[in-house]
N, C-alpha and C. Protein backbone atom coordinates (compact mmCIF):
# COMPACT_ATOMS: atom_id res chain seq x y z
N UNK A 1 -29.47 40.36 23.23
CA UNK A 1 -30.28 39.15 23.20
C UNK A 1 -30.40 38.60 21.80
N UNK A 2 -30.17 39.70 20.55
CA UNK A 2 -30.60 39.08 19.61
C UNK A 2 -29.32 38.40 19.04
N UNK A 3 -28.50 38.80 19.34
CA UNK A 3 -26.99 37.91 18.94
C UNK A 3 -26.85 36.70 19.69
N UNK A 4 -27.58 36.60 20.97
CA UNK A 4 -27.01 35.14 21.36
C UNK A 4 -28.22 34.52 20.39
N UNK A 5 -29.92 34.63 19.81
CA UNK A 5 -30.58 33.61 19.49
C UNK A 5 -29.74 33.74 17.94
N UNK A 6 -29.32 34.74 17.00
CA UNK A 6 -28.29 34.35 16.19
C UNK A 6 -27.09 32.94 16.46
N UNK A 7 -26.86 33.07 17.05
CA UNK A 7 -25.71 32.58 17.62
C UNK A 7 -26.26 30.89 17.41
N UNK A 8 -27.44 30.82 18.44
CA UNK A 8 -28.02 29.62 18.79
C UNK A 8 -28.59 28.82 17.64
N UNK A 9 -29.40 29.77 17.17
CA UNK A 9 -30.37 28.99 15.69
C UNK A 9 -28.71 29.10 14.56
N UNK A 10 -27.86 29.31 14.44
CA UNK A 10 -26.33 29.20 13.52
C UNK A 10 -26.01 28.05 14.09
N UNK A 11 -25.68 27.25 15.20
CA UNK A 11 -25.55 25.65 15.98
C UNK A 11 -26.36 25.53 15.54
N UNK A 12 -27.89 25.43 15.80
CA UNK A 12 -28.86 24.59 15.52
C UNK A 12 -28.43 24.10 13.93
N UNK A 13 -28.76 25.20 13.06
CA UNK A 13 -28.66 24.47 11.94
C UNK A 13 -27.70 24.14 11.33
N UNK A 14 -26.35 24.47 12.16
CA UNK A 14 -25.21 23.34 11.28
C UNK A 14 -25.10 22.28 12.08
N UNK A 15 -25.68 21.92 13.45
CA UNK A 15 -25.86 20.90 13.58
C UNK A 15 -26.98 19.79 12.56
N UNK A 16 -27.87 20.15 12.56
CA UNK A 16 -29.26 19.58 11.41
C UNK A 16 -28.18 19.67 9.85
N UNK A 17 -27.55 19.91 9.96
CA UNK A 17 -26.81 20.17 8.42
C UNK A 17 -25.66 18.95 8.22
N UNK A 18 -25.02 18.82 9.70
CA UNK A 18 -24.28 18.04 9.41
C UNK A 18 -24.67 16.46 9.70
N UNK A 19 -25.98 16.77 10.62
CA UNK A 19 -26.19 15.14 10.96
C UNK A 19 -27.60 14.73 9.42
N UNK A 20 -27.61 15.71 8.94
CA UNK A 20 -28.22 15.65 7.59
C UNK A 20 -27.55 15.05 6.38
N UNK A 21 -26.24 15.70 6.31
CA UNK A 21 -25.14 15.10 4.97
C UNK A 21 -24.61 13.52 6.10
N UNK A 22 -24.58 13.52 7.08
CA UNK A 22 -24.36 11.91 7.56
C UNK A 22 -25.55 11.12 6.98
N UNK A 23 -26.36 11.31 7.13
CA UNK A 23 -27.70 10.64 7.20
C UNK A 23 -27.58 9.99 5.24
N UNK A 24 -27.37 11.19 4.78
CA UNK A 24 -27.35 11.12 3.69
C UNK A 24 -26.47 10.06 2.59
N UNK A 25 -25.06 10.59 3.36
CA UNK A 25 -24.05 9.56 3.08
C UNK A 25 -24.27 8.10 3.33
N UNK A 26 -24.63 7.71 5.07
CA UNK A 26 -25.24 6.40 4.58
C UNK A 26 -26.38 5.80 3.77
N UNK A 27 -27.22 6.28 3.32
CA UNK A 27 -27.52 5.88 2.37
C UNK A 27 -27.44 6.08 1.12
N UNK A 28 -26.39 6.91 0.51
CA UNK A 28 -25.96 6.65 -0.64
C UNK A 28 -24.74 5.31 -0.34
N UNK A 29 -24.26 5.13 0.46
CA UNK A 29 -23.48 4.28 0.57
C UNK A 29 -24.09 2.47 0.80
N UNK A 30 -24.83 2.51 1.62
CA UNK A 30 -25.49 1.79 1.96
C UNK A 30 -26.88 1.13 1.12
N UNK A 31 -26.96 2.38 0.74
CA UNK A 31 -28.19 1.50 -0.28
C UNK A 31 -27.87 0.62 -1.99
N UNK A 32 -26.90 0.72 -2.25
CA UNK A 32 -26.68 -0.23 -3.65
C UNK A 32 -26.13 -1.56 -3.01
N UNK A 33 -25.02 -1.86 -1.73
CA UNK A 33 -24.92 -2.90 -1.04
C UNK A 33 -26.85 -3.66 -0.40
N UNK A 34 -27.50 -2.80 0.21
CA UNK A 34 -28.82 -3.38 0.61
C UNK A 34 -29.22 -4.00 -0.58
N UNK A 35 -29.56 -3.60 -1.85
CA UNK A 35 -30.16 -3.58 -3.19
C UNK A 35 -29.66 -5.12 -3.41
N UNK A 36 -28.33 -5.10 -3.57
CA UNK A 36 -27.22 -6.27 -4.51
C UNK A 36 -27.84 -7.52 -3.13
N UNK A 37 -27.41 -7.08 -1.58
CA UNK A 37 -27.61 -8.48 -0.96
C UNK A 37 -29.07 -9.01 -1.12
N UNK A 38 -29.87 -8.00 -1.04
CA UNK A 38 -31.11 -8.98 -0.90
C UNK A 38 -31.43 -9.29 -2.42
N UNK A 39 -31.04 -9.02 -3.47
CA UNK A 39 -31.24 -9.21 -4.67
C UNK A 39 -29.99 -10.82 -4.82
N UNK A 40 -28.90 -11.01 -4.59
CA UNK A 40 -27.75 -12.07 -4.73
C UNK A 40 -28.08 -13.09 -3.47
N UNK A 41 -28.01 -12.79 -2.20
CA UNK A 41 -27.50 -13.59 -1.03
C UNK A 41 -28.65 -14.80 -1.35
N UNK A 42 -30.24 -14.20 -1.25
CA UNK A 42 -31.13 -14.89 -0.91
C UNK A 42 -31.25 -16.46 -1.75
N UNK A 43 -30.90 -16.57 -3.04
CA UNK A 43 -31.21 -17.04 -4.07
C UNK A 43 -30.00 -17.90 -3.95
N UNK A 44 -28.89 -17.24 -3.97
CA UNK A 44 -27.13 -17.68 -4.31
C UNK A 44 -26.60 -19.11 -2.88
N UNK A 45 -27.11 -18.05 -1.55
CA UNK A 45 -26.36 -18.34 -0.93
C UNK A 45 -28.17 -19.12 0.59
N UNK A 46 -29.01 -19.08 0.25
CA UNK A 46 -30.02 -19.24 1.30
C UNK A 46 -29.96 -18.07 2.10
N UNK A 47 -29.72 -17.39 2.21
CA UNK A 47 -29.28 -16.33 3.13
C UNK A 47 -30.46 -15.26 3.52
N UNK A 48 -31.06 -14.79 4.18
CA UNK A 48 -32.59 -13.78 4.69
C UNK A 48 -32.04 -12.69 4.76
N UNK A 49 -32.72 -11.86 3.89
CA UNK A 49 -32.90 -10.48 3.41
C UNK A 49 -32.27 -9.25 5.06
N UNK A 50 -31.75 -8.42 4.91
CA UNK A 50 -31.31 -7.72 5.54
C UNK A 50 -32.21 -6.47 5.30
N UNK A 51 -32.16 -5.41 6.49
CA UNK A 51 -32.46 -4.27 6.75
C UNK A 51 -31.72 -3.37 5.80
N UNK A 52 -32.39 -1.95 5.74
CA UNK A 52 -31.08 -1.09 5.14
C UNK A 52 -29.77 -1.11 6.43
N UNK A 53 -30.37 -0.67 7.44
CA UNK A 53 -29.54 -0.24 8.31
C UNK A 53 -28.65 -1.86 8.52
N UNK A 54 -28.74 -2.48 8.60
CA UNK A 54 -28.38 -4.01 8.45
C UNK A 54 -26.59 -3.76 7.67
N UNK A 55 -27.56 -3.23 6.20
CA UNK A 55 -26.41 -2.76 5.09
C UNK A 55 -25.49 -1.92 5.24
N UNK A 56 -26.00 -1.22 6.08
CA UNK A 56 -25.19 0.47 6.49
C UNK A 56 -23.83 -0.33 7.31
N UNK A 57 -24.83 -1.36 8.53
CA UNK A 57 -23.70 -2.08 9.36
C UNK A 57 -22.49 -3.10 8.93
N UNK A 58 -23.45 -3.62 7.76
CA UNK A 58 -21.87 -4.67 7.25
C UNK A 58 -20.82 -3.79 6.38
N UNK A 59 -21.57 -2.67 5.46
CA UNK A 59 -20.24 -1.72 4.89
C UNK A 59 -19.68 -1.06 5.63
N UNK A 60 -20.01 -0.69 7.37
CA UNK A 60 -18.86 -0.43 8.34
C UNK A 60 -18.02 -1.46 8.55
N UNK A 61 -18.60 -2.70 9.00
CA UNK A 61 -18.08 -4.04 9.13
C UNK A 61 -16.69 -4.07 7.76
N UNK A 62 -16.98 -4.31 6.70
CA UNK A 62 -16.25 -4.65 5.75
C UNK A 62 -15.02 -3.46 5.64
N UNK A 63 -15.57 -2.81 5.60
CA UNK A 63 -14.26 -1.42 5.54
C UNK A 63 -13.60 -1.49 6.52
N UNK A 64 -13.91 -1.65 7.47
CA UNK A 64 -12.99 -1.89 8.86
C UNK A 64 -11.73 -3.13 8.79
N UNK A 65 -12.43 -4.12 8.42
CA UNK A 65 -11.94 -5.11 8.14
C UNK A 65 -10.97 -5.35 7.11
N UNK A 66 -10.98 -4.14 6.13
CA UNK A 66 -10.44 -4.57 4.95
C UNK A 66 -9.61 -2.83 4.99
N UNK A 67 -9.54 -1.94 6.05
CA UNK A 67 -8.48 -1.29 6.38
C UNK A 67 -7.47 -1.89 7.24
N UNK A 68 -7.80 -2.89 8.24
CA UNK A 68 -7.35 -3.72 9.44
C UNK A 68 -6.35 -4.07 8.30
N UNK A 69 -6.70 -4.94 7.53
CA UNK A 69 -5.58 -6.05 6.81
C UNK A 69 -4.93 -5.11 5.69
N UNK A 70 -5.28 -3.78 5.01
CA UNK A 70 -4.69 -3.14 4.38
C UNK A 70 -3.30 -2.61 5.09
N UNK A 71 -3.20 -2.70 6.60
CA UNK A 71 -2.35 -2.02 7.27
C UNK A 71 -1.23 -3.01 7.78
N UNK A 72 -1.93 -4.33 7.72
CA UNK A 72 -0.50 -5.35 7.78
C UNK A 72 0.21 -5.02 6.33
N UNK A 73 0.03 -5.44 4.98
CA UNK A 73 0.65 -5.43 3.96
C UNK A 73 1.77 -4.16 4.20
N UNK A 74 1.98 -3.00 4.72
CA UNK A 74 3.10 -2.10 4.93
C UNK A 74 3.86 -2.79 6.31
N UNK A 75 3.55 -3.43 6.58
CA UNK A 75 4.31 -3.96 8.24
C UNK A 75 5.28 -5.28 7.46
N UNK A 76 6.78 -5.07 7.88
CA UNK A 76 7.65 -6.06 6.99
C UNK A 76 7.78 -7.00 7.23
N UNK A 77 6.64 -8.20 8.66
CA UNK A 77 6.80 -8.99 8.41
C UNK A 77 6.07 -10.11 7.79
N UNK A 78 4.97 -9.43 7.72
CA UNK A 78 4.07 -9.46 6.93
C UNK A 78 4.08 -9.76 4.99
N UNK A 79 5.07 -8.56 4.74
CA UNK A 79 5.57 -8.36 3.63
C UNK A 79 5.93 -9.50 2.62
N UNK A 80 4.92 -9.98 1.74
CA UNK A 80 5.66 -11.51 0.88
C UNK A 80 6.16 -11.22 -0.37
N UNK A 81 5.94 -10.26 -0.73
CA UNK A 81 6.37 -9.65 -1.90
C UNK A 81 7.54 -8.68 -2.08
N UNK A 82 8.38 -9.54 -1.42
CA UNK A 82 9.94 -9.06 -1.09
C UNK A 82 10.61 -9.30 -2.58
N UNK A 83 11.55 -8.09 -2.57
CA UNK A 83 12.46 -7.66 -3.76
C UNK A 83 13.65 -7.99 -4.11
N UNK A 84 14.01 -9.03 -5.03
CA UNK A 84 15.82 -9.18 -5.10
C UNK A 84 16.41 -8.51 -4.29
N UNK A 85 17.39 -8.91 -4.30
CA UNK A 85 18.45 -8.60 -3.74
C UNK A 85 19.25 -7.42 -5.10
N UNK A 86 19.43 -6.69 -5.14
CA UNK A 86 20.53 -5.99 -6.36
C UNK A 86 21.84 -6.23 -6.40
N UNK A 87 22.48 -6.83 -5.69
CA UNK A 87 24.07 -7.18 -5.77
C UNK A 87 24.10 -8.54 -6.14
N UNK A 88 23.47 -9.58 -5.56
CA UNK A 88 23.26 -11.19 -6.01
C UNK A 88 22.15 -11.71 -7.05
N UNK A 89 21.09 -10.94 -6.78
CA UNK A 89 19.84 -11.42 -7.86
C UNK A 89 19.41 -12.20 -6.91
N UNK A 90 19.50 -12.61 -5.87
CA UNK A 90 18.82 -13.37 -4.72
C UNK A 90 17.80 -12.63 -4.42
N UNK A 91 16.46 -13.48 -3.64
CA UNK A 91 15.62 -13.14 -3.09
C UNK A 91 15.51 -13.09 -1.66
N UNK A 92 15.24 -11.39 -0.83
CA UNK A 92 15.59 -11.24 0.11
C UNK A 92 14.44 -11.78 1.30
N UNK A 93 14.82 -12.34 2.41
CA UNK A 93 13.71 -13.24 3.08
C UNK A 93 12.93 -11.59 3.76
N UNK A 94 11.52 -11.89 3.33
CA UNK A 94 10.76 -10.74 4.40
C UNK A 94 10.85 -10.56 5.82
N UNK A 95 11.79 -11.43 6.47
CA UNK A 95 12.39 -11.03 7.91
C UNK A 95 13.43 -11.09 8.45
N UNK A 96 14.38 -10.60 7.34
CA UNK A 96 15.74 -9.88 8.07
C UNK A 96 16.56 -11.38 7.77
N UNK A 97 17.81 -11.04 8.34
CA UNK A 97 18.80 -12.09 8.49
C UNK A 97 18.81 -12.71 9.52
N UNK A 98 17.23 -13.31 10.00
CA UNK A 98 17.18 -14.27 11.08
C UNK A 98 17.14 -15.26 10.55
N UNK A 99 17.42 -16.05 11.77
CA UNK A 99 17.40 -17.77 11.43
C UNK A 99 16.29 -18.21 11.75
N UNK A 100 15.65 -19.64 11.59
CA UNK A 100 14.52 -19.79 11.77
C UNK A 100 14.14 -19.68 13.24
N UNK A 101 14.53 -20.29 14.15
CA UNK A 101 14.47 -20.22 15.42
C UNK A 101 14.61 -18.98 16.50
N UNK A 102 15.42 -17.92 15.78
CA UNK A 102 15.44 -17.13 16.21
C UNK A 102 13.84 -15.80 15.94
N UNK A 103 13.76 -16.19 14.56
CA UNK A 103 12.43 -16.07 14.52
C UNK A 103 11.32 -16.09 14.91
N UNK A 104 11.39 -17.84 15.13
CA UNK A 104 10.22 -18.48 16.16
C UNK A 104 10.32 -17.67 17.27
N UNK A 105 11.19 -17.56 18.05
CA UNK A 105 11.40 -16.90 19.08
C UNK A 105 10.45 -15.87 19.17
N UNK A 106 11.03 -14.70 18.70
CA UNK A 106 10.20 -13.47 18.34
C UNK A 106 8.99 -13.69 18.49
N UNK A 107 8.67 -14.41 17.43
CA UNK A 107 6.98 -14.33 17.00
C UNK A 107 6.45 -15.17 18.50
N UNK A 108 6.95 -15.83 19.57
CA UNK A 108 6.61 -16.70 20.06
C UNK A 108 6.36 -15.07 21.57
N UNK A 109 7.38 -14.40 21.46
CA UNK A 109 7.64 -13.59 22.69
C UNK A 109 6.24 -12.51 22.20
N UNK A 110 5.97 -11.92 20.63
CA UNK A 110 5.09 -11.31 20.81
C UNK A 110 3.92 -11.47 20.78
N UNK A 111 3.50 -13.08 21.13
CA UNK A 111 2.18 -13.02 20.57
C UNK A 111 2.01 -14.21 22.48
N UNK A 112 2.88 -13.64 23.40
CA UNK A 112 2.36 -14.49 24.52
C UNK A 112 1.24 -13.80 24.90
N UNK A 113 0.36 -14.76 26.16
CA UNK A 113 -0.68 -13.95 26.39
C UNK A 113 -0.02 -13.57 27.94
């Protein structure tokens, strides 16, 4: 008996441990964004003061958002910052040796609804 309440109070408190360092993390994260908006937005922009948890939600918001579009820039068609060519010194088009239309195409087939 005494190994299973071992057992039990060892969950208990790495559960409380870990929803503790969460707890924690958002507000080290969250609280210098709360600080800056209601200190900038209100004044700058007319904008009404936010919650912490408010803050917690737009630095999920923003990171999300700004991994979303970090993950086009590796996708090549995307890619605008295409590299000479090394045999001509030409600049190589970021989508292949299509033509325009054939292009259109593409982009037209993957984005039907």
């Amino acid at each position: 008996m005494s190994k299973f309440l071992i057992q039990v109070s060892t969950w208990t408190f790495a559960t409380f441990f870990i929803l503790g360092a969460m707890f924690a993390f958002c507000a080290i994260i969250s609280f210098p964004f709360w600080l800056l908006w209601n200190w900038l937005m209100p004044d700058i922009f007319g904008l009404s003061e936010i919650t912490w948890l408010q803050a917690f939600g737009l630095w999920i918001l923003i990171t999300l958002l700004r991994s979303s579009t970090s993950s086009l820039k590796n996708n090549k068609i995307f890619n605008i910052n295409s590299k000479p060519n090394e045999t001509d010194g030409t600049e190589q088009s970021p989508f292949g040796d299509l033509s325009w239309n054939s292009w259109l195409d593409q982009i037209k087939k993957r984005y039907e609804a």
